[in-house]
N, C-alpha and C. Protein backbone atom coordinates (compact mmCIF):
# COMPACT_ATOMS: atom_id res chain seq x y z
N UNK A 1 -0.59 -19.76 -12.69
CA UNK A 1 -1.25 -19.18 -11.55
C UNK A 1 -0.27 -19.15 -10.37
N UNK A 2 -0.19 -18.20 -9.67
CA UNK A 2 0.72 -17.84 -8.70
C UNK A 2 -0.04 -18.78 -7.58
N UNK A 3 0.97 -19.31 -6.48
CA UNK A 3 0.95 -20.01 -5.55
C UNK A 3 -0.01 -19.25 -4.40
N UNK A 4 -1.29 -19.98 -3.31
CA UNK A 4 -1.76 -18.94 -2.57
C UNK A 4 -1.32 -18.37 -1.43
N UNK A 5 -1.26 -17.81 -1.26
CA UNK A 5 -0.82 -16.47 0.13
C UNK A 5 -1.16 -17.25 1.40
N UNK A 6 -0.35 -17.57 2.51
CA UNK A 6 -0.77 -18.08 3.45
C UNK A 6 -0.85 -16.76 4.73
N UNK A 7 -2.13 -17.04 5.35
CA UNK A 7 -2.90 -16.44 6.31
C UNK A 7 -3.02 -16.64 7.25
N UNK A 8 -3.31 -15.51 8.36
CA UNK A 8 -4.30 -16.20 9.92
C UNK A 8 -5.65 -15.52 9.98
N UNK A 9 -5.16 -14.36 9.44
CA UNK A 9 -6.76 -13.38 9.27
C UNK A 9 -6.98 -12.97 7.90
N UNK A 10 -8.06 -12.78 7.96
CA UNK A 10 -9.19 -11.84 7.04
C UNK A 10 -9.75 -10.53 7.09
N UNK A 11 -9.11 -9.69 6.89
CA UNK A 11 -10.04 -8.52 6.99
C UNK A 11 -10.64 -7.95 5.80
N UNK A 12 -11.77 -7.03 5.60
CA UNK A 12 -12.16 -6.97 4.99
C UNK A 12 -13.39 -5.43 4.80
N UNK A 13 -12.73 -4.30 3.78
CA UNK A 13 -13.06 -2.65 4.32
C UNK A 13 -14.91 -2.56 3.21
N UNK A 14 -15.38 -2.13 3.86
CA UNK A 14 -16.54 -1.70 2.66
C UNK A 14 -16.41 -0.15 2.60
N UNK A 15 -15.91 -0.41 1.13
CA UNK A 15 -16.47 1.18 0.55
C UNK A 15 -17.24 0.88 -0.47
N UNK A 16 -18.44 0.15 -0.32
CA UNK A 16 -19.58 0.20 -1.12
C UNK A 16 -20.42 0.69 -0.93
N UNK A 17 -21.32 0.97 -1.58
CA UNK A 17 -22.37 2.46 -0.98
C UNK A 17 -23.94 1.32 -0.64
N UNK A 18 -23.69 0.17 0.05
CA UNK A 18 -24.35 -0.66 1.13
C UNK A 18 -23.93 -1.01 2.10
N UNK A 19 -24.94 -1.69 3.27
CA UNK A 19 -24.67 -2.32 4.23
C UNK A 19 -24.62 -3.71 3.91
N UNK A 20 -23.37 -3.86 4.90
CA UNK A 20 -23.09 -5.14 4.49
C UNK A 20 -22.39 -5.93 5.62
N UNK A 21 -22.81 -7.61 5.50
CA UNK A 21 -21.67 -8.77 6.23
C UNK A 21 -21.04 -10.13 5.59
N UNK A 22 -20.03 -10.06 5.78
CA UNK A 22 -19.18 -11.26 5.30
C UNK A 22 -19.24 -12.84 6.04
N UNK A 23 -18.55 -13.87 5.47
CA UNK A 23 -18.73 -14.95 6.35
C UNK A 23 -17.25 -15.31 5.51
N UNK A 24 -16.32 -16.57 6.00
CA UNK A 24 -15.47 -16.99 5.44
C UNK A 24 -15.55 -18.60 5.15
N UNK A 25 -15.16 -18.69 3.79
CA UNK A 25 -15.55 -20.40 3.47
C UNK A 25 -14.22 -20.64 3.63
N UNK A 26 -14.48 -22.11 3.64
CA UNK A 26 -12.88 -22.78 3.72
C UNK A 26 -12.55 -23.88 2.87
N UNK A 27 -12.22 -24.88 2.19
CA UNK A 27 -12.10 -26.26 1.75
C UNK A 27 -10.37 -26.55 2.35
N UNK A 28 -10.75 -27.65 3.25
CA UNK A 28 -9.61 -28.57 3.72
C UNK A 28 -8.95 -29.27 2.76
N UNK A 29 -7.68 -29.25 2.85
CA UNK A 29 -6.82 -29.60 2.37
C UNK A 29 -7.47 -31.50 2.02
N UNK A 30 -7.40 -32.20 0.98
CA UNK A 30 -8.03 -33.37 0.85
C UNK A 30 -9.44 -33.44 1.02
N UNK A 31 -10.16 -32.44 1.26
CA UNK A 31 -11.47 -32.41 1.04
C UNK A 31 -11.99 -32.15 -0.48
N UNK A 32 -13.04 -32.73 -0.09
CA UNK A 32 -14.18 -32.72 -1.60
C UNK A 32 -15.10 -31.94 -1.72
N UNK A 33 -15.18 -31.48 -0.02
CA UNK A 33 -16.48 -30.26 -0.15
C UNK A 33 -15.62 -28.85 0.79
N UNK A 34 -16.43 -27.87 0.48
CA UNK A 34 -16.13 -26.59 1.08
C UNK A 34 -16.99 -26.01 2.02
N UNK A 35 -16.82 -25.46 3.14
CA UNK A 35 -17.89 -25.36 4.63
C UNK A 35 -17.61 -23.50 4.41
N UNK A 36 -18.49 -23.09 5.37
CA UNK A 36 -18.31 -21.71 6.06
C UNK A 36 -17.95 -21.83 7.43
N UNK A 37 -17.33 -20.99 7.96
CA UNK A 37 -16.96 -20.64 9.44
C UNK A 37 -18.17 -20.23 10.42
N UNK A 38 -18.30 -20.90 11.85
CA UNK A 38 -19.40 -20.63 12.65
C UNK A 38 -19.23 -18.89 12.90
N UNK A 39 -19.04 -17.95 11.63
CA UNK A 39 -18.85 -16.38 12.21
C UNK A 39 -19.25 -15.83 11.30
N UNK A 40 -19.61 -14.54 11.42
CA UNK A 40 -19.94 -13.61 10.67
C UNK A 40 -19.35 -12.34 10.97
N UNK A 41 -19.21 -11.34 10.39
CA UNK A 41 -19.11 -10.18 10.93
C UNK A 41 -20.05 -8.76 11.25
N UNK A 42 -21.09 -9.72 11.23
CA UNK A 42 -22.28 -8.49 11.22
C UNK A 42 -22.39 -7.52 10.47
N UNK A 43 -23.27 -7.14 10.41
CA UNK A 43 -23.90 -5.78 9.58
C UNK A 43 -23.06 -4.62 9.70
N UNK A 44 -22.42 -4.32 8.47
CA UNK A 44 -21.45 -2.58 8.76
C UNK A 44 -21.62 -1.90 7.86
N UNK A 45 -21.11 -0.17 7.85
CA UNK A 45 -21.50 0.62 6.76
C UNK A 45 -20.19 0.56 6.39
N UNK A 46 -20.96 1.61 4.95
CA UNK A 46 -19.27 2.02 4.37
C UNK A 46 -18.50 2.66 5.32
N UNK A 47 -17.07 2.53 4.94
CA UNK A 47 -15.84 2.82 5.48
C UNK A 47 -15.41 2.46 6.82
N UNK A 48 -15.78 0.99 7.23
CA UNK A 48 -15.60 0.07 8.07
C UNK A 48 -14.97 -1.05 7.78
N UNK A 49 -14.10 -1.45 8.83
CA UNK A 49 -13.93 -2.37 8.28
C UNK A 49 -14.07 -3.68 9.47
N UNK A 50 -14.06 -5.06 8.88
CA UNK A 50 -13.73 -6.03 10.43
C UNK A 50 -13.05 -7.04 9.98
N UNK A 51 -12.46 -7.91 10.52
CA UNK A 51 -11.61 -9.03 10.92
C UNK A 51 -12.11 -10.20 11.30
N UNK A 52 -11.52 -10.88 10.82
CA UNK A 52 -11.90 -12.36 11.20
C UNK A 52 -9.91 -13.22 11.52
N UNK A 53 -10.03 -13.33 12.70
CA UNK A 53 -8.82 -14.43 13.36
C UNK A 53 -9.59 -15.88 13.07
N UNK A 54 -8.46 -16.25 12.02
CA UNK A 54 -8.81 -17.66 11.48
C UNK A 54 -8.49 -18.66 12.30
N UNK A 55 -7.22 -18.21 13.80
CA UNK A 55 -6.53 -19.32 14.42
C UNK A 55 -7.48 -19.68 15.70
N UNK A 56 -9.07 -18.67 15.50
CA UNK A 56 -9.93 -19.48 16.70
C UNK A 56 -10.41 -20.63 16.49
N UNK A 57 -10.39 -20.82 15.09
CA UNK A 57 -10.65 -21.82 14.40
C UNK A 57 -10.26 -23.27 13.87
N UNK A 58 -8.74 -23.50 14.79
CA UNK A 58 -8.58 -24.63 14.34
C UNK A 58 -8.61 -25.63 14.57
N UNK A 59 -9.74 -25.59 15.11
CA UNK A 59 -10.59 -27.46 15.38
C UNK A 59 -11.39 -27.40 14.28
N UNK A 60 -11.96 -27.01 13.74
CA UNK A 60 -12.54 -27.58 12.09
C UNK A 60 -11.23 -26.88 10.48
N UNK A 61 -10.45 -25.86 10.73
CA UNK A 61 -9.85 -25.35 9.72
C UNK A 61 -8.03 -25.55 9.76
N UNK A 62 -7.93 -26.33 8.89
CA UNK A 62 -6.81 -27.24 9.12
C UNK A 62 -6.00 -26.02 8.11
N UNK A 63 -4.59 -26.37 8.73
CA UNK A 63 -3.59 -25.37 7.68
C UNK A 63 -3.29 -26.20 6.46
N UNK A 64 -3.12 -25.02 5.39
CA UNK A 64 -3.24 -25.02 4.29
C UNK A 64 -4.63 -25.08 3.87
N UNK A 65 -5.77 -24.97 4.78
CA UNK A 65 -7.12 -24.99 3.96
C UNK A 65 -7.19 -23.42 2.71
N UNK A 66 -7.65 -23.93 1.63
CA UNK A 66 -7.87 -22.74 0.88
C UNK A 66 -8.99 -21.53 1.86
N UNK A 67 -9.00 -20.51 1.46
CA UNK A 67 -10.09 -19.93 2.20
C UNK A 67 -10.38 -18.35 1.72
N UNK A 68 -11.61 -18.14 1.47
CA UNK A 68 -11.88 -17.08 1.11
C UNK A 68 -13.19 -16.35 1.55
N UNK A 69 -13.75 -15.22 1.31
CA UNK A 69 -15.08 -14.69 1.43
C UNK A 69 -16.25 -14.81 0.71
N UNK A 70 -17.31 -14.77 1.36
CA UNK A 70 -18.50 -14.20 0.60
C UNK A 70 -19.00 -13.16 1.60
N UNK A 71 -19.60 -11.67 0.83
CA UNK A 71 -20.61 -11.05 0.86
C UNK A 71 -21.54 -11.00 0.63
N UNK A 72 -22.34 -10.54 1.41
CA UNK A 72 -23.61 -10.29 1.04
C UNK A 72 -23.88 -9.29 1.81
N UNK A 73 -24.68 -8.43 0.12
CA UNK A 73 -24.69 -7.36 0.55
C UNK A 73 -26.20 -6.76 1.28
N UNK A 74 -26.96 -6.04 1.95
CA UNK A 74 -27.84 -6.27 2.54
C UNK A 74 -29.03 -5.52 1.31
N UNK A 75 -30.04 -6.03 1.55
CA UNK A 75 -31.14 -5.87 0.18
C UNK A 75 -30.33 -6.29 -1.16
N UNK A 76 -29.55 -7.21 -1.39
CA UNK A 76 -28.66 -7.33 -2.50
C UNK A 76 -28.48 -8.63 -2.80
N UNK A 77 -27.18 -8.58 -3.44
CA UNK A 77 -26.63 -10.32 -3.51
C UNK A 77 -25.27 -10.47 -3.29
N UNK A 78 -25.67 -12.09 -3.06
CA UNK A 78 -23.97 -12.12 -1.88
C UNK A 78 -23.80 -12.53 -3.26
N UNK A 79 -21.80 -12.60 -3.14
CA UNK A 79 -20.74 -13.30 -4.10
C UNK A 79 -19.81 -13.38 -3.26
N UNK A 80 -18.99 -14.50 -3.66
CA UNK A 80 -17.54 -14.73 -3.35
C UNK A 80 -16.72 -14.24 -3.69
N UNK A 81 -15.23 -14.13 -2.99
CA UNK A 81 -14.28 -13.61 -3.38
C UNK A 81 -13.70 -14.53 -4.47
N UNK A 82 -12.32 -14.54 -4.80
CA UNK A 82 -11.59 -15.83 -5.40
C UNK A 82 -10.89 -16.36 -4.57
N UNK A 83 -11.46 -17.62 -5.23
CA UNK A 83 -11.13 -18.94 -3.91
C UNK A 83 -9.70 -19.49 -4.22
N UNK A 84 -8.83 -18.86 -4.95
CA UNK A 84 -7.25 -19.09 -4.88
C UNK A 84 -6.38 -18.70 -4.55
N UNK A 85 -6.62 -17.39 -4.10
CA UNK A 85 -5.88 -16.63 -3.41
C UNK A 85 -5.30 -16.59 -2.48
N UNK A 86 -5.76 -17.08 -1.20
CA UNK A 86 -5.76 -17.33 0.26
C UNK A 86 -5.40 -18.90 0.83
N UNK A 87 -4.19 -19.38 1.31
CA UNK A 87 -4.43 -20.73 2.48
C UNK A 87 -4.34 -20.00 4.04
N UNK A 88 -5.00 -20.99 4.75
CA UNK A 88 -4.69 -20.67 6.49
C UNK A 88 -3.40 -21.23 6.27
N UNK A 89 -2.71 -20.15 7.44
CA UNK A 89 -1.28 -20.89 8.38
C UNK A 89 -1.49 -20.04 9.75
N UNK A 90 -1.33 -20.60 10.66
CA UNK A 90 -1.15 -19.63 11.98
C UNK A 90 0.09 -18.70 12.11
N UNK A 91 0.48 -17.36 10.87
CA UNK A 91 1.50 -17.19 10.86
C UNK A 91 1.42 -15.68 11.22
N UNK A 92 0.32 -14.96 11.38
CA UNK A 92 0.31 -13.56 12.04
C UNK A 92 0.01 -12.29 11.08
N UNK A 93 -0.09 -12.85 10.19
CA UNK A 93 -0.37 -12.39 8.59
C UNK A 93 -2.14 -11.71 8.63
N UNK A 94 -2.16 -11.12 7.75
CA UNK A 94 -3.52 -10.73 7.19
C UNK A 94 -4.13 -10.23 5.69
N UNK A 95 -4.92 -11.15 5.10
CA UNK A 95 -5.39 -10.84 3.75
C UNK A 95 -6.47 -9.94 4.09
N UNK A 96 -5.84 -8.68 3.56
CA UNK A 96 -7.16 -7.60 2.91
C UNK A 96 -7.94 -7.48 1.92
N UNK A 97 -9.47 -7.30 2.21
CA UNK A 97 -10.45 -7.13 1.12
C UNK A 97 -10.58 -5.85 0.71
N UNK A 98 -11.66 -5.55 0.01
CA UNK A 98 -11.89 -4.10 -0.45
C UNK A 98 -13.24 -4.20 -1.08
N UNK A 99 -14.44 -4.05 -1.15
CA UNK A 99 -15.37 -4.42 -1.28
C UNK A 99 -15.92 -2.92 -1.90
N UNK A 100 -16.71 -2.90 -3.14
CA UNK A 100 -16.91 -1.51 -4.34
C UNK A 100 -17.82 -2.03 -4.61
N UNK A 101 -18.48 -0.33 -4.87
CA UNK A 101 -19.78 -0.99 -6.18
C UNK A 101 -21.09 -0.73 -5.61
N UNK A 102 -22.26 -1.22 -6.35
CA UNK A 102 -23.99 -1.08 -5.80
C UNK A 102 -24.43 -2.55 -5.25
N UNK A 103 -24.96 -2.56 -4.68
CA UNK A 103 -25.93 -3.71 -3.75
C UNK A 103 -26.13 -4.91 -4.86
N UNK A 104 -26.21 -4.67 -6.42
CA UNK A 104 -26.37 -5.99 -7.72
C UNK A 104 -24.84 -6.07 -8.00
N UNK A 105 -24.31 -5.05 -8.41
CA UNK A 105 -23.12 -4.52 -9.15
C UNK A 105 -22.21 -4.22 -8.27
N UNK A 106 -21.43 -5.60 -7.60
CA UNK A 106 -20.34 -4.95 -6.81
C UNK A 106 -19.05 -5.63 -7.00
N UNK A 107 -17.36 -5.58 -6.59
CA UNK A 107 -16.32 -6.29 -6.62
C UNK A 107 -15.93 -6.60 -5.21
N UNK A 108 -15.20 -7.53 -5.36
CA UNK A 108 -14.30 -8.02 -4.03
C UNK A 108 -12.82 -7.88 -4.30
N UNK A 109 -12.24 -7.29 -3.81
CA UNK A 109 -10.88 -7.21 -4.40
C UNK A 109 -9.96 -7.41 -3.48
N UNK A 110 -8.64 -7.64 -3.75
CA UNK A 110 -7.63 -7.68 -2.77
C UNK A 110 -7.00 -6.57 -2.84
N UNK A 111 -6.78 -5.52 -1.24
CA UNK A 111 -6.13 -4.75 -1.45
C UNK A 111 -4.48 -4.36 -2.07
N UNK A 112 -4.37 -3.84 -3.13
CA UNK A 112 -3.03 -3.96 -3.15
C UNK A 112 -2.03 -4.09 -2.07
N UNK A 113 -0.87 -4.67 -1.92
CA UNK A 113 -0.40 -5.25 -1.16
C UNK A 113 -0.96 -5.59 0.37
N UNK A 114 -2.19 -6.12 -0.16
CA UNK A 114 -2.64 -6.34 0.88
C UNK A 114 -3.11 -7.80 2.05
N UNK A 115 -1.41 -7.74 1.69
CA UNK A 115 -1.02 -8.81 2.96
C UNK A 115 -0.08 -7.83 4.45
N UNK A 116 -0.69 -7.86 5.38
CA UNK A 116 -0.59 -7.24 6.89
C UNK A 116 0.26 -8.20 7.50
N UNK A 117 1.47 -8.03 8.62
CA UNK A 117 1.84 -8.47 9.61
C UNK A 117 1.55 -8.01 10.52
């Protein structure tokens, strides 16, 4: 397994044919459990996208925390992204999502090369 991608943001596009909002989980480095972030990104349609700056965050999200998404999609069901992909670093960077599919039947994907400076 390839080593994870270190981050400051999250963004994340819906071209799913729902409305939808994300939240970002995290597990700290030496932790045993995994939290969500006090944020959301509210309710958006397809071909939107929003952001989440992980470095407002670092009084609870320590670098190197793993960190990834869940959706949920609205009248639907949330899922997570994969939780290996992604650590925080305050380094100016950005992991892109890509979010497909129906409101039961959907993916989370990483955009191809979709790490941003």
């Amino acid at each position: 397994m390839a080593e994870p991608t270190p981050v400051q943001k999250i963004s994340c596009k819906n071209s799913a044919a729902f409305v939808m909002f994300f939240q970002v989980h995290y597990k700290n480095p030496g932790s045993a459990t995994s939290d969500h972030l006090d944020w959301s990104s509210g309710n958006y349609p397809v071909g939107k996208t929003k952001t989440c700056d992980l470095s407002k965050f670092d009084d609870v999200l320590k670098e190197g925390a793993a960190v990834w998404i869940r959706v949920d999609a609205i009248a639907g069901k949330n899922k997570n992204s994969n939780k290996d992909s992604f650590v925080y670093k305050d380094n100016g960077h950005t992991a892109k999502y890509e979010v497909k599919g129906m409101t039961r039947d959907y993916s989370i994907n990483v955009i191809p090369q979709g790490l941003e400076r």
